[in-house]
Protein backbone atom coordinates (compact mmCIF):
# COMPACT_ATOMS: atom_id res chain seq x y z
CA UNK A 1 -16.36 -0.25 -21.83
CA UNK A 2 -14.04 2.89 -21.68
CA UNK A 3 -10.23 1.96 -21.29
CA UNK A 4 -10.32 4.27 -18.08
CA UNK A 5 -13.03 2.41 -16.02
CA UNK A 6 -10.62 -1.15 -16.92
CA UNK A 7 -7.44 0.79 -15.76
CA UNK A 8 -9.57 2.36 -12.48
CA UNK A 9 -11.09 -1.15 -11.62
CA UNK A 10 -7.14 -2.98 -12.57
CA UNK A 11 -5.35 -1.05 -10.60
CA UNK A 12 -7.78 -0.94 -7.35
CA UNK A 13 -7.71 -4.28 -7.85
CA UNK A 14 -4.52 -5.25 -7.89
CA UNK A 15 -3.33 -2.61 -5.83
CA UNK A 16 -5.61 -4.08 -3.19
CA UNK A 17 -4.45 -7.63 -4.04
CA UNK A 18 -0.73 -6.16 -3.15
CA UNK A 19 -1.47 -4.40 0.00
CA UNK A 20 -3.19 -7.70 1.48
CA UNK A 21 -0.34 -9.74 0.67
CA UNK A 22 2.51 -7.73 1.84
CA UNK A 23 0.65 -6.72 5.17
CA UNK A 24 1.29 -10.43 6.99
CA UNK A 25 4.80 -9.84 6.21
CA UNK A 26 4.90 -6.14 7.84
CA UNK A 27 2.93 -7.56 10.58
CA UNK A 28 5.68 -10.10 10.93
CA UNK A 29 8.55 -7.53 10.86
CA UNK A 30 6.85 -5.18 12.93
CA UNK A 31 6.94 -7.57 15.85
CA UNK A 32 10.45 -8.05 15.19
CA UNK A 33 11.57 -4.52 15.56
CA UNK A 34 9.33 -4.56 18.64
CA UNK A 35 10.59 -7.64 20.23
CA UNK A 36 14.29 -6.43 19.53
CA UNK A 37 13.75 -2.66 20.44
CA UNK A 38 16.94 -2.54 22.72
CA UNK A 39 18.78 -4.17 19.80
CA UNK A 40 17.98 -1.43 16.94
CA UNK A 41 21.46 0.29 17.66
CA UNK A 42 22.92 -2.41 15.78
CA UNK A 43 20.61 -1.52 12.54
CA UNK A 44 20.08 -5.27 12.07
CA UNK A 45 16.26 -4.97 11.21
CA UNK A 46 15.13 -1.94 9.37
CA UNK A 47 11.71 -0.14 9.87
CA UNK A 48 12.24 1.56 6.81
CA UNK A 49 10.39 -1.31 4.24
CA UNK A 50 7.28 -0.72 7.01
CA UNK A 51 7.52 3.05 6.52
CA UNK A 52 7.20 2.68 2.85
CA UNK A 53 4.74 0.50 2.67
CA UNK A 54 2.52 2.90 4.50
CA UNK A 55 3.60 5.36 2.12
CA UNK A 56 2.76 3.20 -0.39
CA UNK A 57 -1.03 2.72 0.95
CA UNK A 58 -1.66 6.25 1.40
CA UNK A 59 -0.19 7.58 -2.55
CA UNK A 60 -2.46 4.22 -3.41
CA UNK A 61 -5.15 5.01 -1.74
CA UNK A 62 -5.15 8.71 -3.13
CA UNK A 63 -4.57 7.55 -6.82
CA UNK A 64 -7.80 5.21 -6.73
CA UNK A 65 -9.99 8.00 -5.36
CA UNK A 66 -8.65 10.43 -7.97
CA UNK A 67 -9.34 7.87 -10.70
CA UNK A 68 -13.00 6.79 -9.28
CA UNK A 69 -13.83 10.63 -9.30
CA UNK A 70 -12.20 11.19 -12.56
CA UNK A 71 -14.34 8.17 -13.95
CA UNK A 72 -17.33 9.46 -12.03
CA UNK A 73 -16.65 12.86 -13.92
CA UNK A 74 -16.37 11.32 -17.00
CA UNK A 75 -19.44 8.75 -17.13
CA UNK A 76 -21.75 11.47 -15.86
């Protein structure tokens, strides 16, 4: 097998692997930050680790369909 269909299926793998884990602890701080809205002038819990988290998701999510269509393109 091609070394570009074992980086495409690695890093949707793990990538996926990564998301899953981190979301029960985004989950858990995004109750925080809800629970202690009136509190958020005193910058004690941060949304921004949430924020790039999604961020993160998204450029993942966009990388593994640019690599599945790349290997697509290039098994075809």
């Amino acid at each position: 097998m091609d070394s570009l269909l074992w980086i495409t299926v690695g890093f949707i793998v793990i990538g996926f692997v990564v998301l899953v884990s981190m979301k029960k602890i985004m989950e858990r701080k995004l109750a925080l930050i809800i629970e202690n809205e009136e509190s958020m002038e005193s910058e004690q819990i941060s949304p921004k680790p949430i924020i790039w988290w999604i961020r993160g998701s998204v450029l993942w999510g966009i990388v593994s369909i640019f690599l599945i269509v790349w290997s697509f393109s290039v098994y075809t």
